[in-house]
Every structure is written in C-alpha cells, then in structure tokens.
Protein backbone atom coordinates (compact mmCIF):
# COMPACT_ATOMS: atom_id res chain seq x y z
CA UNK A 1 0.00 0.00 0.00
CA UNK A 2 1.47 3.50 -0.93
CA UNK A 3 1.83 5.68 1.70
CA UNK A 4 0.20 8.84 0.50
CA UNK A 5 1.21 11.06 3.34
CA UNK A 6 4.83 10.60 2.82
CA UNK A 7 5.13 12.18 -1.37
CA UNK A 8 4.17 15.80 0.20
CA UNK A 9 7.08 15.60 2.04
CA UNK A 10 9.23 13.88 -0.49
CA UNK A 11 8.35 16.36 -2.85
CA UNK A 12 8.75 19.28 -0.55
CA UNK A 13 12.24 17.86 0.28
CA UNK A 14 13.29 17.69 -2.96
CA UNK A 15 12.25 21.08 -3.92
CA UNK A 16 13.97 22.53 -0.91
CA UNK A 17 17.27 20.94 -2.37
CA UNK A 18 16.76 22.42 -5.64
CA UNK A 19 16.12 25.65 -4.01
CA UNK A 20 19.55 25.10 -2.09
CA UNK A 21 21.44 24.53 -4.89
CA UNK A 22 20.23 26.87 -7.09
CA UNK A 23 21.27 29.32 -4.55
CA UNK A 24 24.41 28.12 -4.18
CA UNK A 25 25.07 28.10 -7.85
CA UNK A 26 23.80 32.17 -7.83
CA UNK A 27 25.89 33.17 -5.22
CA UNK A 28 28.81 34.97 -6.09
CA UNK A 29 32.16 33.74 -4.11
CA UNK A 30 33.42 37.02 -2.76
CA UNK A 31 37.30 37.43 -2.37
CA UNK A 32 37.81 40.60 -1.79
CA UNK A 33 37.68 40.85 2.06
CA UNK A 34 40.14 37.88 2.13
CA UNK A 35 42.56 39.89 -0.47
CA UNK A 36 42.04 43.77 1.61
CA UNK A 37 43.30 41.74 4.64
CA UNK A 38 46.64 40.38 2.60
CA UNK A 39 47.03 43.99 1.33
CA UNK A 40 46.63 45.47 4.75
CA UNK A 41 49.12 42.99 6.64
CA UNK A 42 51.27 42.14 3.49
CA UNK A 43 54.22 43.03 5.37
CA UNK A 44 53.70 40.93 8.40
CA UNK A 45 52.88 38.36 5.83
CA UNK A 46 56.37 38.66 4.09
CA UNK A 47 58.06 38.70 6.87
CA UNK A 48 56.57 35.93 8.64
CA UNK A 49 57.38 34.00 5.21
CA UNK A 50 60.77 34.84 5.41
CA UNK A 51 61.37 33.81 8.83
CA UNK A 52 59.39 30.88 7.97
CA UNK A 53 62.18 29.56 5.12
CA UNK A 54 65.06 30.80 7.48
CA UNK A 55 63.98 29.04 10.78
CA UNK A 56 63.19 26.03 8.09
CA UNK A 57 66.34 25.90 6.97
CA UNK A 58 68.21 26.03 10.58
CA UNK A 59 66.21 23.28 11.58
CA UNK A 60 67.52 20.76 8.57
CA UNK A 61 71.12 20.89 10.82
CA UNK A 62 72.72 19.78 7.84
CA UNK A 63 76.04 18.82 8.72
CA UNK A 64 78.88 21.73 9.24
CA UNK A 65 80.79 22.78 6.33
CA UNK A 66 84.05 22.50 6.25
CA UNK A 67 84.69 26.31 6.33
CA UNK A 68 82.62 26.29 9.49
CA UNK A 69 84.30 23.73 10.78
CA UNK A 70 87.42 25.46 10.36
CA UNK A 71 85.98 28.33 12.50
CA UNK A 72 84.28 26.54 14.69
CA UNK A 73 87.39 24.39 16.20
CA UNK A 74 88.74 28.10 17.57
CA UNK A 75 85.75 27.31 20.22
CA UNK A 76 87.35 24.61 21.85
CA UNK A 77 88.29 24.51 25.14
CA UNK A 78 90.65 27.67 25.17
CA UNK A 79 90.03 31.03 26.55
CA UNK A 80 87.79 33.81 24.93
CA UNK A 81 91.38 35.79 25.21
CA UNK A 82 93.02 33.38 22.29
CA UNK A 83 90.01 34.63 20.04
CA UNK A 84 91.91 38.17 19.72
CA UNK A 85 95.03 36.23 18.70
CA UNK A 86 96.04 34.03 15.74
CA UNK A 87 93.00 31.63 14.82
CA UNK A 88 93.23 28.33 14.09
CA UNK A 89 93.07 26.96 10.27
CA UNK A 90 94.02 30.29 9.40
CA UNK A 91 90.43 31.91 10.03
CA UNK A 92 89.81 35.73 10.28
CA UNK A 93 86.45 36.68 11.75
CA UNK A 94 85.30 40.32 14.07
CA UNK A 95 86.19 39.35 17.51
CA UNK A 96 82.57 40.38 18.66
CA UNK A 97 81.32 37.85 16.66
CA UNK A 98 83.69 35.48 18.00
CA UNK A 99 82.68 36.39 21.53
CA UNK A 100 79.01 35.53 20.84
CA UNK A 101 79.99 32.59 19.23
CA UNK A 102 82.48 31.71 22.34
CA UNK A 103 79.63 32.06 25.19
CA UNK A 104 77.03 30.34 22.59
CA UNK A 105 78.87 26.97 22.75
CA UNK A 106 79.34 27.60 26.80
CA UNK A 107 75.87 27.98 27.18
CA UNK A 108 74.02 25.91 24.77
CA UNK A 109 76.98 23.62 24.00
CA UNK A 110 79.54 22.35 21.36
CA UNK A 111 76.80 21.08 18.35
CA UNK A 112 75.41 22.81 14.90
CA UNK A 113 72.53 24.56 16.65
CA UNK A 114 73.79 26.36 19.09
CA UNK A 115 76.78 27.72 17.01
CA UNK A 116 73.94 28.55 14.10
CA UNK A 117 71.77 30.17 16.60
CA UNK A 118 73.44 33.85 16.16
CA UNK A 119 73.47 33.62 12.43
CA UNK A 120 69.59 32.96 12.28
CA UNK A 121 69.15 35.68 14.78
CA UNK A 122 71.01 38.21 12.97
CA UNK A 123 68.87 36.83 9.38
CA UNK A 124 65.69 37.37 11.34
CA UNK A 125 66.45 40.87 12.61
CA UNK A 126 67.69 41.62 9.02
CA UNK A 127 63.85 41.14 7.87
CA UNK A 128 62.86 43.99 10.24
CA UNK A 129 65.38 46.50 9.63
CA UNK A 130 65.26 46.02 5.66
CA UNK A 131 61.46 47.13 6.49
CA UNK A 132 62.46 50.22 8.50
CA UNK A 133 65.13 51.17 6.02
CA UNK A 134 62.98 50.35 2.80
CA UNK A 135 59.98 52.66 4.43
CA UNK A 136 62.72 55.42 4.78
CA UNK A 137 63.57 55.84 1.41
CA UNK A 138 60.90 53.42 -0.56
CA UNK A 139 57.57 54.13 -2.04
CA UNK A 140 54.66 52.14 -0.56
CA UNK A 141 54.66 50.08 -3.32
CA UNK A 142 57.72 49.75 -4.05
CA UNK A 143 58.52 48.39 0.26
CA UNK A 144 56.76 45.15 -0.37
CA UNK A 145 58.79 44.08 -3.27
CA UNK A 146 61.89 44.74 -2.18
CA UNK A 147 60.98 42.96 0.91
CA UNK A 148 59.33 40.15 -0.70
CA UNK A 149 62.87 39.73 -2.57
CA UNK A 150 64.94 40.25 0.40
CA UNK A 151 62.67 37.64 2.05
CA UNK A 152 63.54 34.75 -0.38
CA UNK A 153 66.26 35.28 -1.26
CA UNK A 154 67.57 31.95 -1.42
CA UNK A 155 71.78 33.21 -0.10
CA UNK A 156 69.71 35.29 2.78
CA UNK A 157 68.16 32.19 3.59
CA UNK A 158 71.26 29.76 3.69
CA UNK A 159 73.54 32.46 4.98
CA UNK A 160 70.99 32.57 8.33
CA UNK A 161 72.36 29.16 9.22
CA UNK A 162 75.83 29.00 8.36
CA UNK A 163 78.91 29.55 10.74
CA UNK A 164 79.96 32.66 9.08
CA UNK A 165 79.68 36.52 10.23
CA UNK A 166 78.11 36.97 6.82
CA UNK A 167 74.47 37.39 8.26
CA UNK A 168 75.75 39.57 10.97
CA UNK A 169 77.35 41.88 8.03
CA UNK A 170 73.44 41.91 6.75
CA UNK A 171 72.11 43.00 9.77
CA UNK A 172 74.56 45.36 10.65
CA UNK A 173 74.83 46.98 7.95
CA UNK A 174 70.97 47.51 7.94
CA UNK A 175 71.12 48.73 11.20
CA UNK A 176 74.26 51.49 10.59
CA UNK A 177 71.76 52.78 7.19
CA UNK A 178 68.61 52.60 9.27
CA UNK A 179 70.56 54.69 12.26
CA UNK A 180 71.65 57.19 9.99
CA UNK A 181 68.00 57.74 8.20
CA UNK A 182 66.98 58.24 11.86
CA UNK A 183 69.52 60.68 12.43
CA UNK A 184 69.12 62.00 8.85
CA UNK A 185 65.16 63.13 9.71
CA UNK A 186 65.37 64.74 13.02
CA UNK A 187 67.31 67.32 15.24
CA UNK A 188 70.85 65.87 16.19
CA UNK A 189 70.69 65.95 20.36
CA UNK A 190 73.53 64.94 22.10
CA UNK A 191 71.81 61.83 23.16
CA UNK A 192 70.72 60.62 19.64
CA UNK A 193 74.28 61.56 18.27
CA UNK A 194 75.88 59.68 21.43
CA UNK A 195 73.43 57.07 20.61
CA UNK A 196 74.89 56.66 16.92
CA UNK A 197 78.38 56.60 17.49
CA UNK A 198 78.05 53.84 20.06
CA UNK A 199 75.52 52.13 17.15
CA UNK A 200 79.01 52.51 14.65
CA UNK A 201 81.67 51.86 17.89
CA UNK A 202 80.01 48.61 18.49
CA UNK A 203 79.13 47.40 14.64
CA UNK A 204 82.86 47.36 13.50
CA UNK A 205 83.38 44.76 15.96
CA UNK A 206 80.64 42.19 14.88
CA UNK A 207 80.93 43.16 11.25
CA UNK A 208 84.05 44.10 8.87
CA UNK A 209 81.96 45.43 6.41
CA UNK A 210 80.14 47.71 8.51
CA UNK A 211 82.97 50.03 8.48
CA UNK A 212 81.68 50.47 4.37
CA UNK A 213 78.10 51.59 5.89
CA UNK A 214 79.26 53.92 8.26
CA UNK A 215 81.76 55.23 5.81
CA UNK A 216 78.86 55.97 3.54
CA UNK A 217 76.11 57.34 5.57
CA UNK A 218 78.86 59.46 7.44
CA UNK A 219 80.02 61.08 4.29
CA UNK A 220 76.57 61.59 2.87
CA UNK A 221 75.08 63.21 6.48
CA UNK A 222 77.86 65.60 6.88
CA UNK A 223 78.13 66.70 3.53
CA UNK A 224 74.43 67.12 3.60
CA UNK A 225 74.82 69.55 6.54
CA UNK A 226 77.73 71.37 5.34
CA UNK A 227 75.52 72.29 2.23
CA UNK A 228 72.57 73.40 4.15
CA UNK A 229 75.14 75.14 6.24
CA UNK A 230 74.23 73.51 9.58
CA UNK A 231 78.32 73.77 10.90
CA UNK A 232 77.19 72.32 14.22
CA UNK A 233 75.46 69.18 12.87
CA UNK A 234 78.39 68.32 10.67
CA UNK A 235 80.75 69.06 13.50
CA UNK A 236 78.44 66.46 15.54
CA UNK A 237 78.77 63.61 12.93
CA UNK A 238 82.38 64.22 12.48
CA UNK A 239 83.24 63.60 15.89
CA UNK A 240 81.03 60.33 15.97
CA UNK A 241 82.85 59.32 12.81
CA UNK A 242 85.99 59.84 14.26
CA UNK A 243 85.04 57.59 17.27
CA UNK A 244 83.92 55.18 14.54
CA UNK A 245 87.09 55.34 13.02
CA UNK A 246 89.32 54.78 16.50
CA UNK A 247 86.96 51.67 17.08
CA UNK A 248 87.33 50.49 13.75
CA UNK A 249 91.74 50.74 13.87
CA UNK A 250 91.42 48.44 16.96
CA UNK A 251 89.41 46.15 14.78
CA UNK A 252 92.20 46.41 11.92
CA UNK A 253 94.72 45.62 14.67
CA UNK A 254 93.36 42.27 15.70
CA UNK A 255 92.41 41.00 12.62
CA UNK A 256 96.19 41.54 11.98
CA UNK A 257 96.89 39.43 15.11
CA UNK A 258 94.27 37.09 14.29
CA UNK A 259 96.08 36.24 10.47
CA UNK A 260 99.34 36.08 12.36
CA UNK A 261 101.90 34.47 9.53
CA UNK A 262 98.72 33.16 7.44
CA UNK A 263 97.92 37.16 6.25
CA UNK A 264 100.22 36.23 2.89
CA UNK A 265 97.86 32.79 2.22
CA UNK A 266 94.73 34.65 2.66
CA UNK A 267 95.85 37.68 0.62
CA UNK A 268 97.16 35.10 -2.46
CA UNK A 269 93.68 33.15 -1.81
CA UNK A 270 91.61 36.20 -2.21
CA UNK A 271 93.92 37.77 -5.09
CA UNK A 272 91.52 37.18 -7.55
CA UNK A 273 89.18 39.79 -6.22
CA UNK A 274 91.90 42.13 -6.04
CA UNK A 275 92.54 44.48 -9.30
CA UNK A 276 96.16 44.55 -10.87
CA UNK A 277 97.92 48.18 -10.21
CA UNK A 278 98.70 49.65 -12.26
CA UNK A 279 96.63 48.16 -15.22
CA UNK A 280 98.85 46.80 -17.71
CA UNK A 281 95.87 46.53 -20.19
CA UNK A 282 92.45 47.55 -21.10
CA UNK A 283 90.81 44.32 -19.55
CA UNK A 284 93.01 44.85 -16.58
CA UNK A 285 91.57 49.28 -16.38
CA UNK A 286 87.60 47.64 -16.35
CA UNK A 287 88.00 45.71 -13.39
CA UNK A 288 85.69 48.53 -11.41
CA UNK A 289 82.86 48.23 -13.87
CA UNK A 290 83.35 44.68 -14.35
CA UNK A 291 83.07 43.86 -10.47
CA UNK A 292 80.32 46.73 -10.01
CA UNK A 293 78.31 44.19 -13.22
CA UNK A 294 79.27 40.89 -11.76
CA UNK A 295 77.23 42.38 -8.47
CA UNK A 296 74.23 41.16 -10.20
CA UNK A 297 75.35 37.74 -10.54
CA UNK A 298 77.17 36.84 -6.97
CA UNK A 299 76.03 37.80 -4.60
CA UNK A 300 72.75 38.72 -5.92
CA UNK A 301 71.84 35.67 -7.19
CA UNK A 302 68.44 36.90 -8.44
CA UNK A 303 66.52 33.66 -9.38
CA UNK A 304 64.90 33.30 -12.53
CA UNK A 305 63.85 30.23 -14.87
CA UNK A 306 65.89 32.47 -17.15
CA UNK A 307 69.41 31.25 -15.69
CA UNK A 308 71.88 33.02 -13.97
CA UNK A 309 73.24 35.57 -16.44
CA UNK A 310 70.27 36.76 -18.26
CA UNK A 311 68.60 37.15 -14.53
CA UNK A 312 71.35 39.61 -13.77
CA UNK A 313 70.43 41.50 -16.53
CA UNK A 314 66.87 41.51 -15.58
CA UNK A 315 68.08 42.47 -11.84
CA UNK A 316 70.54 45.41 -13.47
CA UNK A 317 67.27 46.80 -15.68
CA UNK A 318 65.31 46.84 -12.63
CA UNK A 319 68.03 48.67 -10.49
CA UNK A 320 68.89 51.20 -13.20
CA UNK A 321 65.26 51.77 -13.19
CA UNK A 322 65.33 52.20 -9.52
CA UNK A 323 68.48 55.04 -9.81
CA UNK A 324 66.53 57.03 -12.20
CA UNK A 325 63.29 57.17 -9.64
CA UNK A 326 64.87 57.27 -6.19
CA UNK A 327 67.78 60.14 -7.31
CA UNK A 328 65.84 62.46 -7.97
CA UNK A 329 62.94 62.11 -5.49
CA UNK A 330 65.57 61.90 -2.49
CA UNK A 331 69.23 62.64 -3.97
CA UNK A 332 70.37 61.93 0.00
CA UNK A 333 68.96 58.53 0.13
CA UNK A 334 70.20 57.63 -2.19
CA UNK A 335 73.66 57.93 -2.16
CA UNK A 336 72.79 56.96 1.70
CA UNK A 337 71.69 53.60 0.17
CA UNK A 338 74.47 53.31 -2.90
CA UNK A 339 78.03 54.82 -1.53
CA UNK A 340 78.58 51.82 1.04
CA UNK A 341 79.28 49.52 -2.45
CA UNK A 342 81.29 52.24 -3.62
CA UNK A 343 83.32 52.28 -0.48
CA UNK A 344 83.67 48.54 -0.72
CA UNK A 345 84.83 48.94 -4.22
CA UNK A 346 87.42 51.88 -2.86
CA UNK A 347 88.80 49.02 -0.37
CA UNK A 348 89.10 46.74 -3.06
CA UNK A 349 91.46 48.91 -5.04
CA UNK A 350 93.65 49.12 -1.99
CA UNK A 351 93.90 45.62 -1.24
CA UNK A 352 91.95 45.64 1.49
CA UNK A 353 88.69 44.01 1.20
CA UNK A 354 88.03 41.43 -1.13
CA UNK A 355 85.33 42.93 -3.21
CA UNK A 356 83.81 39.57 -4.15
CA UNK A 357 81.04 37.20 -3.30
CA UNK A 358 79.87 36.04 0.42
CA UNK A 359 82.32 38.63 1.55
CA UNK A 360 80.29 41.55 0.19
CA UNK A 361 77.02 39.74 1.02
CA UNK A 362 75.75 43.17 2.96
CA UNK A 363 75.34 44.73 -0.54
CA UNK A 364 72.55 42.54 -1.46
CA UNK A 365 69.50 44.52 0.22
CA UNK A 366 71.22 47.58 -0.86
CA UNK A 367 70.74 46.14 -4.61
CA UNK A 368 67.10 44.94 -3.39
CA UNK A 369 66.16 48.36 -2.30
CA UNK A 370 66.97 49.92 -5.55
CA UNK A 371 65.48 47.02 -7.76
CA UNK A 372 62.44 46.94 -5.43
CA UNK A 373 61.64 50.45 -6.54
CA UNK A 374 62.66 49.84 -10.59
CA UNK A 375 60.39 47.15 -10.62
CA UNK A 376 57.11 49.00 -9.02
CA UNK A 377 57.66 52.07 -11.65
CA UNK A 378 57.40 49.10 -14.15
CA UNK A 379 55.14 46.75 -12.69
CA UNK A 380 52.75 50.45 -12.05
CA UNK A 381 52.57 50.71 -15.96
CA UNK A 382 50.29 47.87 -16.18
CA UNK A 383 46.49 49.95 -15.88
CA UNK A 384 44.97 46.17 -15.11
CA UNK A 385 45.08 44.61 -11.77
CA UNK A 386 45.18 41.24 -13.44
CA UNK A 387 48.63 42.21 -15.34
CA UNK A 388 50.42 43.83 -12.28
CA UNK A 389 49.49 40.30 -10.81
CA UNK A 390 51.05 38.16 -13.16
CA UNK A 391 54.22 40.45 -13.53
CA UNK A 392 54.91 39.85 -9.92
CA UNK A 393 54.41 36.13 -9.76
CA UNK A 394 56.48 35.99 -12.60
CA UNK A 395 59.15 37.99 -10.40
CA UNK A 396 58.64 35.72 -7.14
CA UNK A 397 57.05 32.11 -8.23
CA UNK A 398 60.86 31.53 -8.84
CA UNK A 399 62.63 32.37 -6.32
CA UNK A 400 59.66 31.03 -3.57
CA UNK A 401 59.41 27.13 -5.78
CA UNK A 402 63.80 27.28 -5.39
CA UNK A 403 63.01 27.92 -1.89
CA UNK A 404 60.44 25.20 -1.01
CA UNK A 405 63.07 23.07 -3.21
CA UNK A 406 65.85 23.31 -0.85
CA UNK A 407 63.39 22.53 1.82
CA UNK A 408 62.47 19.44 0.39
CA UNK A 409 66.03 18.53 -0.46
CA UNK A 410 68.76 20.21 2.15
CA UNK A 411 71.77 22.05 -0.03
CA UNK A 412 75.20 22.90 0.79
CA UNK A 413 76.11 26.37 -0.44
CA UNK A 414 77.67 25.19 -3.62
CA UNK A 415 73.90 23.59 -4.24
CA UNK A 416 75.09 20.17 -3.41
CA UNK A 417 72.77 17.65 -1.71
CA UNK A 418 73.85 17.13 2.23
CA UNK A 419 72.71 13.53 1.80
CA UNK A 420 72.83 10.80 -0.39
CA UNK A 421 75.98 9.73 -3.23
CA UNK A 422 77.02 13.69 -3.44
CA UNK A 423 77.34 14.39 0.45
CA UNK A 424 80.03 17.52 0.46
CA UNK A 425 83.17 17.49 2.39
CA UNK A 426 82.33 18.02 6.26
CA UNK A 427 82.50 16.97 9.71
CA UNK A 428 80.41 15.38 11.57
CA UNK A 429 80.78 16.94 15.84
CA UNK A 430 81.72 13.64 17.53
CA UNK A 431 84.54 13.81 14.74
CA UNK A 432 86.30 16.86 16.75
CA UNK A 433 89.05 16.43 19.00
CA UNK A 434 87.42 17.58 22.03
C-alpha cells in the first residue's frame, strides 16, 4: 500500500534541495575581504614567510661545512682571550662575533645549533630593519617588493644558518643605514648623536663590512649639513665618525693578530678579487665596472627560470630603473643607500677588502632596495590589476618554488645535496678532537 502522506514531504524535500542549490550556484564567491586583509598585513605576511624559510632551513642541521668547521674548532676549550690572537686553520672573523659565538657553545653547547643560533638571529632581525630602512627611502609600493625579494632570497636564507659573520654583516649593515636615516630626519641631540656613534663603535666589531656603511652614511650626512650650512650638525657627525674610526683601527689591529703568519695565504687566496695596479691593459683598467656588473650575478643571485646571467640583466634593468626614480625624489637617500658599495669597491682597489662574493654579502638589500623600486615604476605601468598580478608572480614564483626546493632537499652552499651519493666534504661533531 502507498503511503500517501509521505510524497508531500518527499516532494517538498526535494524542492527545498533544488532551491539550495540553485542558490548556491547564484551566489557569487566574494574574495575581496580575504585579499584587503593580505594587502593590509602584506608586510607581516612577508616577513613571517621569510622567517618561515630561514627558521626552516636552521632546523635541517645539515652537517657543518668544512669552512665552518674550520671556524668553529677556535671554540674549543681555550680562553675567549686566544680569540683576539692568531686563529686556528688560518680563520679571520670580528672578535665580537667570536665572543658571541664563544659564550654560545658555553651555554648551549659544542653542536650545529647552538653555534647557528646567532646567524639565524642576525637573518631574522635583518627582515625587520630592511622594512624600516625600505619605508625610509621606498615608495609604498615599491617596500613590499623589495621585501618580498629580500625575504627569499635563497643566499639570505642559507647564509641565516651558516657559521659565518656573513648574516651579521646583513644586519649590521641595515642597522648602521637605518641609524643614519633616523639621524638623517630629526634634530641631532647629544643623546641621539651619542646614541649613533656607540651604534658605529660597536658594529665594527661584529661586522668588517660595517665600516663600508658607516663610511657611507657618514660622508653623505655631513656633507648634507655642510651644504645646508648647519656647521654644528656636521661638526656632531664628524666627531662620531671619528670615534667610529678609533673603534674600527682596533678592529684592523686584531684581525692583523688574528692572520698572524697566514695574512700572505689569505691575501694570495683572495687575489683574484683584487685588481692589478697599475693596469697593464684595457681588460686589466675595467675591473671597477666589471666587479660593479658581476654584483648582479654573486652575490645577488636573483633567481629566474631564465638562468643566472640573463637574470642579472633583468636584476641590473630593474636597479637602473630604480636610480633614475629614487635620485631624484631623495638625492640623499640615495647615495645613503648606494656609496657603502662604492666604499667597498674603494677598499678593493687598496687591497683591502676582497670585493667579491659572500664577503660583500651586505650589498645585497642595498641592490634589493633599488630594484624593489625599478620594478614598481614598471610593474605600475600595467592599468589592469590582473597584469600587475602576473608580472609579480612571474618575479617571485621563482625564487619562492627554489626555496620550497631546498626545503624538500637540504643544499650545501655550492647547491650540493647534504645527503645521499654527493654528500660535500664536512664533519660530523663527535669527529672533533674535544
């Protein structure tokens, strides 16, 4: 027998699912408040992806290269004193660095970690103060690029946990820039001028390279107040560069001790980044332009599916681009941001800086500040939303898919695998002699 009472319902049911889905079906899928939220915290966003990739990459503990091992066997059981004499394996690092290094492995003990730990501080702290300097001198825009690049970059990343002062020169050198735009924008009091000299006392220490930064930003703020004829201000910054400078000779004079009778080896290792003086040829008179070109390649390193050479001319349009907009708009940022690579170069002339690779690593958010802005004033030429999209995931998809690579599959810095039949040269800890 049919039960009669039961089709109202049936067919009430099934109309209500109709009406459901038809409704579902009309109803637009609204993005936009997801996207406003993005845009409002992109910042936080970047950074928390960089730290992300950098804390990532600490944690794989691949196994210490043998550079750092080199370094790392001047923490043995010897006093913090012997760190201000000759080093072991013929090593030259800041003594501050040292130091932190030295109470690091008393505290936390003699393993990877805990001699990393610095490093990926100093690579986290670099995200913030690239923000406060890129704000400084940046458009809007323009702030999130540059930080998105600065945040994977994939030698940022590795350099965070490695057993090198290179990260410290990163963060440093951020800090000396962002100190002097501080300085730069407000009245100098005796306790903000006290407070950076003891900002550039202290840096030289932790940081050869700082000494470039400070050079720069010196130069730039006291010719800047000797042109709006402020005497007193420039007499101000000259005394704290002169306090920079004393700091910085007792720095020269123990990295002399620390070389000892290896200061020839290093010299004739590094002599390739050196020019020849006086040029005997044409080749020879380029090396300045050459070296200010090869920037683009190491330590840049600006990923692209396009390979490494036709990337750095990519990276060189958009910093070019980046000259032409931030020079005029603020002529003292931007020598602020550009004469601590010419500085370098200056050092390399005199044989004393190498002016090459990981050792100039503090140049690469200088470059990304620059090429942050070149590629907004390009990207901003696009009038549809959807185009200014795609040109930036074709500037980032890169550089983030190389970065979830190397999370996937741990790399040495030459871009070797840690594990497997092509495990690079390195020690393991319980190898050490103490």
């Amino acid at each position: 027998m049919r039960n009669v009472e039961s089709e109202p319902v049936v067919e009430r049911g099934a109309s209500e699912g109709r009406g459901t889905l038809r409704a579902l079906a009309g109803r637009e899928v609204r993005l936009e408040p997801l996207l406003d939220v993005i845009v409002r915290r992109q910042i936080g966003i970047i950074i928390g992806i960089g730290i992300f990739f950098r804390v990532a990459r600490y944690l794989a503990s691949r196994p210490l290269w043998l550079d750092e091992v080199s370094l790392a066997l001047n923490f043995g059981p010897t006093p913090w004193t012997d760190l201000f004499g000759p080093l072991a394996n013929a090593q030259l690092a800041p003594a501050g660095f040292l130091m932190v290094e030295w109470v690091a492995v008393r505290i936390l003990g003699f393993h990877a970690l805990a001699m990393r730990l610095f490093p990926l501080v100093c690579g986290i702290a670099s995200l913030f103060l690239f923000t406060g300097v890129a704000r400084r001198c940046l458009r809007p825009e323009a702030v999130s690029i540059g930080l998105g690049l600065f945040a994977v970059s994939d030698d940022m990343i590795y350099y965070s946990s490695e057993l090198k002062p290179y990260a410290t020169d990163v963060a440093l050198g951020l800090a000396c820039l962002l100190g002097g735009f501080h300085v730069a924008s407000r009245p100098l009091t005796k306790s903000r001028l006290a407070g950076f000299a003891a900002l550039g006392v202290s840096a030289v220490w932790l940081s050869f390279p700082a000494a470039f930064v400070l050079a720069g930003v010196g130069t730039v703020l006291i010719v800047s107040a000797l042109r709006q004829q402020m005497e007193k201000r420039a007499l101000g910054l000259t005394l704290a560069s002169l306090a920079w400078t004393s700091s910085f000779a007792g720095v020269y004079a123990t990295a002399v001790r620390q070389l000892g009778g290896n200061r020839p080896t290093m010299w004739a290792f590094w002599d390739f980044a050196f020019p020849r003086l006086p040029p005997a040829t044409v080749w020879e008179a380029g090396w300045a332009i050459r070296r200010l070109l090869y920037l683009f390649v190491n330590p840049l390193d600006f990923a692209t599916p396009l390979g490494p050479w036709s990337s750095a001319v990519a990276a060189l349009g958009f910093f070019l681009v980046g000259c032409a907009c931030l020079r005029p708009r603020d002529p003292r940022a931007f020598w602020m941001v550009l004469s601590p690579i010419l500085f370098a170069l200056l050092a390399g002339y005199l044989h004393l800086y190498p002016f090459h690779g990981r050792l100039i690593l503090f140049v690469v958010p200088l470059l990304l500040l620059l090429i942050g802005e070149g590629a907004w004033r390009i990207v901003e030429r696009f009038k549809d939303r959807r185009c200014r999209a795609a040109a930036l995931l074709l500037i980032f998809c890169y550089p983030v898919l190389f970065d979830i690579a190397h999370m996937v599959e741990t790399r040495d810095r030459f871009g070797l695998p840690v594990h497997g039949d092509r495990r690079p040269p390195a020690l393991e800890l319980s190898e050490f002699p103490f």
